[in-house]
N, C-alpha and C. Protein backbone atom coordinates (compact mmCIF):
# COMPACT_ATOMS: atom_id res chain seq x y z
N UNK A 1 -219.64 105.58 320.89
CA UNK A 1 -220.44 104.84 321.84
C UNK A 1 -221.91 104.97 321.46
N UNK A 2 -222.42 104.27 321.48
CA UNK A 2 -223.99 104.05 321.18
C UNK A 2 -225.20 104.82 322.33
N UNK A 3 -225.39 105.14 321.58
CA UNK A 3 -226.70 105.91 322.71
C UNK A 3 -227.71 105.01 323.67
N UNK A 4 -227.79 105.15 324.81
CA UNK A 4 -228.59 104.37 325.51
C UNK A 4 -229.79 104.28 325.06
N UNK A 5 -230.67 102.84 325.10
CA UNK A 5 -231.88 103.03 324.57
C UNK A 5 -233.18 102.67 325.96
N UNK A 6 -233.76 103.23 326.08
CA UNK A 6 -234.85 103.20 327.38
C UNK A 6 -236.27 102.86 327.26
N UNK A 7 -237.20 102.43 328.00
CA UNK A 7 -238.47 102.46 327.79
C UNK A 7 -238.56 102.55 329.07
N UNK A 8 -239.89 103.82 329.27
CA UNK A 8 -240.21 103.82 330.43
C UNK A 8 -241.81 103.68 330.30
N UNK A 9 -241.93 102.67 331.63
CA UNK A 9 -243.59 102.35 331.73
C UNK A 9 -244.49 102.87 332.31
N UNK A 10 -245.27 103.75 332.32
CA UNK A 10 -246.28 104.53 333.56
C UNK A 10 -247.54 104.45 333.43
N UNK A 11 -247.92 103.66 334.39
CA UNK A 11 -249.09 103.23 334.55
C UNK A 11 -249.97 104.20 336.00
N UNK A 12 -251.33 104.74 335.50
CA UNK A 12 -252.38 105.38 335.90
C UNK A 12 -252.78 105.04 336.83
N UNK A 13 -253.21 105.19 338.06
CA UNK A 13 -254.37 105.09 339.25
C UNK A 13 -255.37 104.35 338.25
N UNK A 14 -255.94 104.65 337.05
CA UNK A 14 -257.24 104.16 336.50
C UNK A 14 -256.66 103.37 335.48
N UNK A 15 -255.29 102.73 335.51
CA UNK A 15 -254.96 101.54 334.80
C UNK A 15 -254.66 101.95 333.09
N UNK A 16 -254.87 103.24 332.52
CA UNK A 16 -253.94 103.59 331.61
C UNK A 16 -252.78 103.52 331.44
N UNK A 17 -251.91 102.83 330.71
CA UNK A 17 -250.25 103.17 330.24
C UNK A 17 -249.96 103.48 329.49
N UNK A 18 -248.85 103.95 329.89
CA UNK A 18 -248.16 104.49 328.75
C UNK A 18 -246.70 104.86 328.77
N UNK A 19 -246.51 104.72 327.62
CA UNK A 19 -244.57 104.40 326.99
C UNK A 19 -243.92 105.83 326.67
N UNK A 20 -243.16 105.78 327.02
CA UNK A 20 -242.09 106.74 326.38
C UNK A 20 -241.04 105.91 326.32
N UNK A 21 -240.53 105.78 325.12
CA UNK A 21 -239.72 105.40 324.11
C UNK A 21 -238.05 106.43 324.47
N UNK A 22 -237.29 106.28 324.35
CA UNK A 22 -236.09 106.77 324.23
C UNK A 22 -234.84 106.28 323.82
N UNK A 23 -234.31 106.65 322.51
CA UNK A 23 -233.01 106.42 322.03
C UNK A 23 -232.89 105.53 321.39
N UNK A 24 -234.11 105.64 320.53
CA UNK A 24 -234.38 104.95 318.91
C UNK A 24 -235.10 106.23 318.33
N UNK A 25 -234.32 105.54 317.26
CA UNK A 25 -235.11 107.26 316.40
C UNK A 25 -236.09 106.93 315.15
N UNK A 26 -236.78 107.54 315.51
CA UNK A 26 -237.38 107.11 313.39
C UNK A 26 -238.19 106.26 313.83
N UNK A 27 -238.75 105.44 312.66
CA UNK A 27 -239.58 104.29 312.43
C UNK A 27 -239.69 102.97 313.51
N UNK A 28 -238.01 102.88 313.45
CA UNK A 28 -238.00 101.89 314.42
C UNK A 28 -238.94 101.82 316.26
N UNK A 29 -238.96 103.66 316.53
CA UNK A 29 -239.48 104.06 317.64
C UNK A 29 -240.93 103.61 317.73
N UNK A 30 -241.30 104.08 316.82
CA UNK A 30 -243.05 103.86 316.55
C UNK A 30 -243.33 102.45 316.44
N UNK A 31 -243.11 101.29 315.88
CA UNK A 31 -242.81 100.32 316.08
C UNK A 31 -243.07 99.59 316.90
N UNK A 32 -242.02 99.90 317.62
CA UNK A 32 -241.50 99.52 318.77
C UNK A 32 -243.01 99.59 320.10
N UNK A 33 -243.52 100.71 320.20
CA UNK A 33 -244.19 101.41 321.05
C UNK A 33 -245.95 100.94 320.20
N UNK A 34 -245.58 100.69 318.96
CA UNK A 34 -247.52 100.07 318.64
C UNK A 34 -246.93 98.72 319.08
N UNK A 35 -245.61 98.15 318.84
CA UNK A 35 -245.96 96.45 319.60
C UNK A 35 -245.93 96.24 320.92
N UNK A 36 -246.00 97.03 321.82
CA UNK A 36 -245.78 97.57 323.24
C UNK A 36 -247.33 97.38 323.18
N UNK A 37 -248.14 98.25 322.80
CA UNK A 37 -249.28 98.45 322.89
C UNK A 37 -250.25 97.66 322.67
N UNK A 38 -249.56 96.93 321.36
CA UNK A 38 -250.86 96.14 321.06
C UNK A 38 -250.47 94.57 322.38
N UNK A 39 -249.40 94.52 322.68
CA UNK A 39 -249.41 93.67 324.11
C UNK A 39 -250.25 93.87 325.17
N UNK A 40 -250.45 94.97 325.10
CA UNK A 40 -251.44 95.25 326.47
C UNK A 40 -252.81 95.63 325.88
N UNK A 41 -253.08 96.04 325.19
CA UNK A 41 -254.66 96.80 324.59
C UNK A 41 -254.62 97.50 323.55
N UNK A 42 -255.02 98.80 323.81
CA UNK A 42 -255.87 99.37 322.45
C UNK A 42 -255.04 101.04 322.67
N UNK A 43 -254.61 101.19 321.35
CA UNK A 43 -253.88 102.92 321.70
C UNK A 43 -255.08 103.72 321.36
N UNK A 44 -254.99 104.64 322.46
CA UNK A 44 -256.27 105.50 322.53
C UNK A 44 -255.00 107.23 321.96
N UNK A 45 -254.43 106.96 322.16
CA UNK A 45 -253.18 108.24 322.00
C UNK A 45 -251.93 108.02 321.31
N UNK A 46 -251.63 108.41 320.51
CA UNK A 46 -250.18 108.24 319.73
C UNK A 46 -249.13 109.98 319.92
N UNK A 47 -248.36 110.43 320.58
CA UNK A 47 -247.67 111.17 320.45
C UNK A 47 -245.80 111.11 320.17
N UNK A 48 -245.54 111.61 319.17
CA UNK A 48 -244.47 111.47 318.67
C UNK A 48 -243.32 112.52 319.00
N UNK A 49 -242.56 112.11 320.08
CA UNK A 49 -240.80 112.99 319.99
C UNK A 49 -240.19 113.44 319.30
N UNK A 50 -239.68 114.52 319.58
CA UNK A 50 -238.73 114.68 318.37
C UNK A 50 -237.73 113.83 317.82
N UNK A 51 -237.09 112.66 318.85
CA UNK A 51 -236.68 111.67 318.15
C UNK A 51 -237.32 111.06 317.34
N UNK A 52 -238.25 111.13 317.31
CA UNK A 52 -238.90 110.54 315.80
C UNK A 52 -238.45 110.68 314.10
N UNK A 53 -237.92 112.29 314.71
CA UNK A 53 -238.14 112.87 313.44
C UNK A 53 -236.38 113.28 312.94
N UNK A 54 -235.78 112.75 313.43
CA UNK A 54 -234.16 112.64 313.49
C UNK A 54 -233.98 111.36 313.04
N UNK A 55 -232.57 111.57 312.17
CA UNK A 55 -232.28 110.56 310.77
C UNK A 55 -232.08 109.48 311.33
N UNK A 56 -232.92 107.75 311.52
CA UNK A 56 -232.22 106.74 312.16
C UNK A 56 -230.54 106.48 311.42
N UNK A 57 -229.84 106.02 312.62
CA UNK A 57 -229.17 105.41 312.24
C UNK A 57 -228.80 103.98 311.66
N UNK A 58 -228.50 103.53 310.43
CA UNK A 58 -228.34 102.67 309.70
C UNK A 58 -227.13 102.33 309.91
N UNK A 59 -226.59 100.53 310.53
CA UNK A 59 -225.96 100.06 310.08
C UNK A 59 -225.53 99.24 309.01
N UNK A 60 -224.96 99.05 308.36
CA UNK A 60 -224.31 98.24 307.46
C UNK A 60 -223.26 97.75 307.62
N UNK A 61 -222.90 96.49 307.23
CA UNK A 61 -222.23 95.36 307.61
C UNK A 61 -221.78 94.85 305.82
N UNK A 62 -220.41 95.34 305.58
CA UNK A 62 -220.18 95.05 304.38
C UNK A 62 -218.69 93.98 304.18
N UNK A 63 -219.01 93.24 303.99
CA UNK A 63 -217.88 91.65 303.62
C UNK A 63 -217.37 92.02 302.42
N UNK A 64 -215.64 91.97 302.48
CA UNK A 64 -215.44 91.98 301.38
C UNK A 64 -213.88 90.96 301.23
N UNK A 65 -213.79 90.21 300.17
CA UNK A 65 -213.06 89.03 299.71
C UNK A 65 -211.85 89.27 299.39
N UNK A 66 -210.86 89.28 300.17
CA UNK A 66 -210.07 89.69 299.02
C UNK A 66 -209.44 88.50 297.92
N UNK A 67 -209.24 88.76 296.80
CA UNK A 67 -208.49 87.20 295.92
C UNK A 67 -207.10 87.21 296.34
C-alpha cells in the first residue's frame, strides 16, 4: 500500500506560511514545497525532514513483447 501523501498549510496571525510536506521523499519533496512557495511569495526559510533524506521511491513501468 502506498504511503499517504499530505500537505499541511499554516498560516501566521502576521500572514507568514508555511508547508510541511509529508510522504514524498527526496527531491521530489523540495520541489514540490519551492512550487508551493513560489505560488504565494518569497521563501524566507527552507527546512528539510528527514524524509528528505530517505531513498525516493522509483517506479518503473517495464513492457515487454512477447514473439
Amino acid at each position: 500500500m502506498a504511503e499517504k501523501e499530505e500537505i499541511a498549510i499554516l498560516i501566521s496571525e502576521e500572514g507568514e506560511v508555511e508547508f510541511l510536506v509529508k510522504g514524498i521523499k527526496g527531491i521530489q519533496c523540495r520541489k514540490l514545497g519551492e512550487e508551493l512557495a513560489r505560488a504565494i511569495g518569497v521563501i524566507k526559510k527552507l527546512e528539510l525532514t528527514s524524509e528528505y533524506y530517505e531513498k525516493e521511491e522509483v517506479k518503473t513501468k517495464i513492457e515487454q513483447k512477447l514473439k
